[in-house]
C-alpha atoms as a PDB file:
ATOM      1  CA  UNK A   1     -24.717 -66.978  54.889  1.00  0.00           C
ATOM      2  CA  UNK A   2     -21.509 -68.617  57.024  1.00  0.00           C
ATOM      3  CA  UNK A   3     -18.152 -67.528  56.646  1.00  0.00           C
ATOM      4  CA  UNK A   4     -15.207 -70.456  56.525  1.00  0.00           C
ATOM      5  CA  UNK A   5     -11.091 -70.318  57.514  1.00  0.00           C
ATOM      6  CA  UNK A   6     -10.799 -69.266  53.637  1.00  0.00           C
ATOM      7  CA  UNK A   7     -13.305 -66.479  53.221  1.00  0.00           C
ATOM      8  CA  UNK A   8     -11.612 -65.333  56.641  1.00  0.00           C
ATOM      9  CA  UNK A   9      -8.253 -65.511  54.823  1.00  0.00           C
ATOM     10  CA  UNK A  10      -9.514 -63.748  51.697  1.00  0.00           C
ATOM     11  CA  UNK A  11     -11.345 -61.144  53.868  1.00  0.00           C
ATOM     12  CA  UNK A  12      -7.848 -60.487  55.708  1.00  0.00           C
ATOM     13  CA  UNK A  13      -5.585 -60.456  52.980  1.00  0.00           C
ATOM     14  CA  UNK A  14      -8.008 -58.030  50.477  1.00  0.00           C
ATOM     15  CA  UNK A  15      -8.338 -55.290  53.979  1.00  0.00           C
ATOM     16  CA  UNK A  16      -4.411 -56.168  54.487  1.00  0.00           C
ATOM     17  CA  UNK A  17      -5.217 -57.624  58.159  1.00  0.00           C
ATOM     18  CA  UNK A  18      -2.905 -59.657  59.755  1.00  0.00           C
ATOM     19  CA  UNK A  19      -4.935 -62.615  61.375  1.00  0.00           C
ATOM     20  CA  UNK A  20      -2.316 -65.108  62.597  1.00  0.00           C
ATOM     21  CA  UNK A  21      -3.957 -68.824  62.424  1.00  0.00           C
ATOM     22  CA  UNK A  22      -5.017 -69.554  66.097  1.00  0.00           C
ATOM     23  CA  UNK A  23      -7.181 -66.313  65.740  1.00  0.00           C
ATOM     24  CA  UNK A  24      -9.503 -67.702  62.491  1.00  0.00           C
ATOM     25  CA  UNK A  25     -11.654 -69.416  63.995  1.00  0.00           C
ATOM     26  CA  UNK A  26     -12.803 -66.362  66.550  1.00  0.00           C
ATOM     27  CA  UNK A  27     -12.156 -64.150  63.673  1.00  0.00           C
ATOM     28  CA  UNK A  28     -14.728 -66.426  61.683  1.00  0.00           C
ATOM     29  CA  UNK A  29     -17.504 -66.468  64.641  1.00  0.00           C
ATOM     30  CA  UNK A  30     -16.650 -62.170  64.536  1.00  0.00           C
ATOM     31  CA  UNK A  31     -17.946 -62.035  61.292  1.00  0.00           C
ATOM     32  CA  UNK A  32     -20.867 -64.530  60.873  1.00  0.00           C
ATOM     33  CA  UNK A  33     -22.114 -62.614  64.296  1.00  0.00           C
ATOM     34  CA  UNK A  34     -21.660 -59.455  61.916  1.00  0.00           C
ATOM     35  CA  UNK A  35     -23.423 -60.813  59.440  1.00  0.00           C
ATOM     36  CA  UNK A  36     -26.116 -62.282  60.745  1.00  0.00           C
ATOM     37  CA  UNK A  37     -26.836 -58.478  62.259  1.00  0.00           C
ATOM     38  CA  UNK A  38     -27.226 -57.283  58.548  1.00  0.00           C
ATOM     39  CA  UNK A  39     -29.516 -59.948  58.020  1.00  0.00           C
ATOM     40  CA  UNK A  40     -31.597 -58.698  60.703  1.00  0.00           C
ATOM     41  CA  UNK A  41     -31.704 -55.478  59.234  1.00  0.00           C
ATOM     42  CA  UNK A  42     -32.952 -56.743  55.827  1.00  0.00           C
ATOM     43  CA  UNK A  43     -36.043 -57.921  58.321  1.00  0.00           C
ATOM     44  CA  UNK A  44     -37.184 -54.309  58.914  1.00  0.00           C
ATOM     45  CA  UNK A  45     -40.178 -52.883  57.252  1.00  0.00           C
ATOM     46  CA  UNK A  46     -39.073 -50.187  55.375  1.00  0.00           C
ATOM     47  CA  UNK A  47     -41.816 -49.291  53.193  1.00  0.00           C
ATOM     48  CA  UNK A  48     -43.333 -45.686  53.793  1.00  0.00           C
ATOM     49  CA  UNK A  49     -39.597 -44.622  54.971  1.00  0.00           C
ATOM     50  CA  UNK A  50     -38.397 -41.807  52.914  1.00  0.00           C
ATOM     51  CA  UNK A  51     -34.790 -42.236  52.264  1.00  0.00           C
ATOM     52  CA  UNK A  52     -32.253 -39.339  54.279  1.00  0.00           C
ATOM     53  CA  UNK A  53     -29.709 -37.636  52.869  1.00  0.00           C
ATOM     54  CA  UNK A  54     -28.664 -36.598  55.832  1.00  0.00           C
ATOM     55  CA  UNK A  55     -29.207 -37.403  59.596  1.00  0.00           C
ATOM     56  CA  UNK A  56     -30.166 -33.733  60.216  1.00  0.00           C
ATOM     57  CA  UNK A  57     -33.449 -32.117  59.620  1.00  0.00           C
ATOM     58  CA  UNK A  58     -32.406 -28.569  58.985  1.00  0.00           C
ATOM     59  CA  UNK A  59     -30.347 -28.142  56.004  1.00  0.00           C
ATOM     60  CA  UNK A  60     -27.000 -27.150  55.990  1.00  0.00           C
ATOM     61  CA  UNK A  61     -26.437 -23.556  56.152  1.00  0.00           C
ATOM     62  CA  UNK A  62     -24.088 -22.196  53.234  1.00  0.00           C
ATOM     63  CA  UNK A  63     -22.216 -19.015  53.202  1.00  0.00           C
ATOM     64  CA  UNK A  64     -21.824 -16.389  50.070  1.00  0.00           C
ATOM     65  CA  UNK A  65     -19.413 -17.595  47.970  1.00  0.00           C
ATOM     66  CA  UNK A  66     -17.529 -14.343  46.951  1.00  0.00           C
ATOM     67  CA  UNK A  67     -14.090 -13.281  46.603  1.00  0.00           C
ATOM     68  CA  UNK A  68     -12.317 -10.872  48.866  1.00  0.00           C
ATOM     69  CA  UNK A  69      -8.698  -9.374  49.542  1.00  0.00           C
ATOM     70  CA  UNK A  70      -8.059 -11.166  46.270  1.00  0.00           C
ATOM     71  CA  UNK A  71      -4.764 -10.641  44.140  1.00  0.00           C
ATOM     72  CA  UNK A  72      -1.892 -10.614  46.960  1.00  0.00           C
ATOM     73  CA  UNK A  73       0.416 -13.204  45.820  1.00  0.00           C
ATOM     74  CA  UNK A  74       3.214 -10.172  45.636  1.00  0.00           C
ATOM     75  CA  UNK A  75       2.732  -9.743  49.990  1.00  0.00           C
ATOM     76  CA  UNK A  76       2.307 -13.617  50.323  1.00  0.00           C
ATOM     77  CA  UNK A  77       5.580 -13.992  48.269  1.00  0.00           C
ATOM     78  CA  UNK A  78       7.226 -11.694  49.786  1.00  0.00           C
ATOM     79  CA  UNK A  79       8.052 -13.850  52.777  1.00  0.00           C
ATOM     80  CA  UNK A  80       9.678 -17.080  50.945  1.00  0.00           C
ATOM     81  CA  UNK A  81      12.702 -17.709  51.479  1.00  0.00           C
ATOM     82  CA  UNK A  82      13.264 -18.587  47.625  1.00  0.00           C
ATOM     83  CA  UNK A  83      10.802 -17.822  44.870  1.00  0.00           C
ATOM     84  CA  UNK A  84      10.750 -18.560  41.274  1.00  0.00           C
ATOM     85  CA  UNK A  85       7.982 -17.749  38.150  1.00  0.00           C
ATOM     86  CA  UNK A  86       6.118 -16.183  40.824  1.00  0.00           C
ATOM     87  CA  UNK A  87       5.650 -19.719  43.339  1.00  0.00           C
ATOM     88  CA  UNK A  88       7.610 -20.484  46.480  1.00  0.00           C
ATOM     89  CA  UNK A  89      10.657 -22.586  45.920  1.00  0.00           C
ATOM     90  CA  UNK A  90      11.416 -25.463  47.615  1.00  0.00           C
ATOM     91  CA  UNK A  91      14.160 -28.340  47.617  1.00  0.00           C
ATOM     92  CA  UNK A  92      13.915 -31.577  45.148  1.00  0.00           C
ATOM     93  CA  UNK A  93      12.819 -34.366  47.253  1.00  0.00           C
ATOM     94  CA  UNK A  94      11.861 -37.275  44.760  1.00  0.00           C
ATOM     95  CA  UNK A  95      14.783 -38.092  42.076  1.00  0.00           C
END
């Protein structure tokens, strides 16, 4: 699969690059070079290859989810310098 001057266009205007004109025709080569690299990877035996989740062998450790020092919104509060219905207060800043 080959990539043309308009595909390069498309490509730059849908990621919002800005490719001025003397550049498409090395931005072109830059992404039939890319391309034909996928292709070689649709070359590579696969089968017997059970898919990853992740890159690591051990799984990822999780800690306890449990609560503690809970219910301290009065102490946290206490240090605003405005507070109202029991949240901080802060300026308007969209009209």
């Amino acid at each position: 699969m080959a990539i043309d001057n308009e595909t390069v266009k498309q490509i730059a205007y849908l990621a919002r690059l800005g490719v001025e004109p003397e550049k498409l025709e090395e931005t072109q080569k830059e992404f039939n070079k890319i391309l034909s690299w996928v292709e070689e990877l649709g070359e590579v035996d696969t089968s017997g290859v059970e898919p990853m989740i992740s890159p690591y062998e051990d799984s990822i450790l999780l800690r306890e989810d449990k609560v503690t020092e809970g219910c301290q919104s009065s102490k946290i509060l206490s240090n605003a310098p405005a507070k109202e219905f029991g949240y901080f207060a802060v300026p308007k800043v969209v009209e």
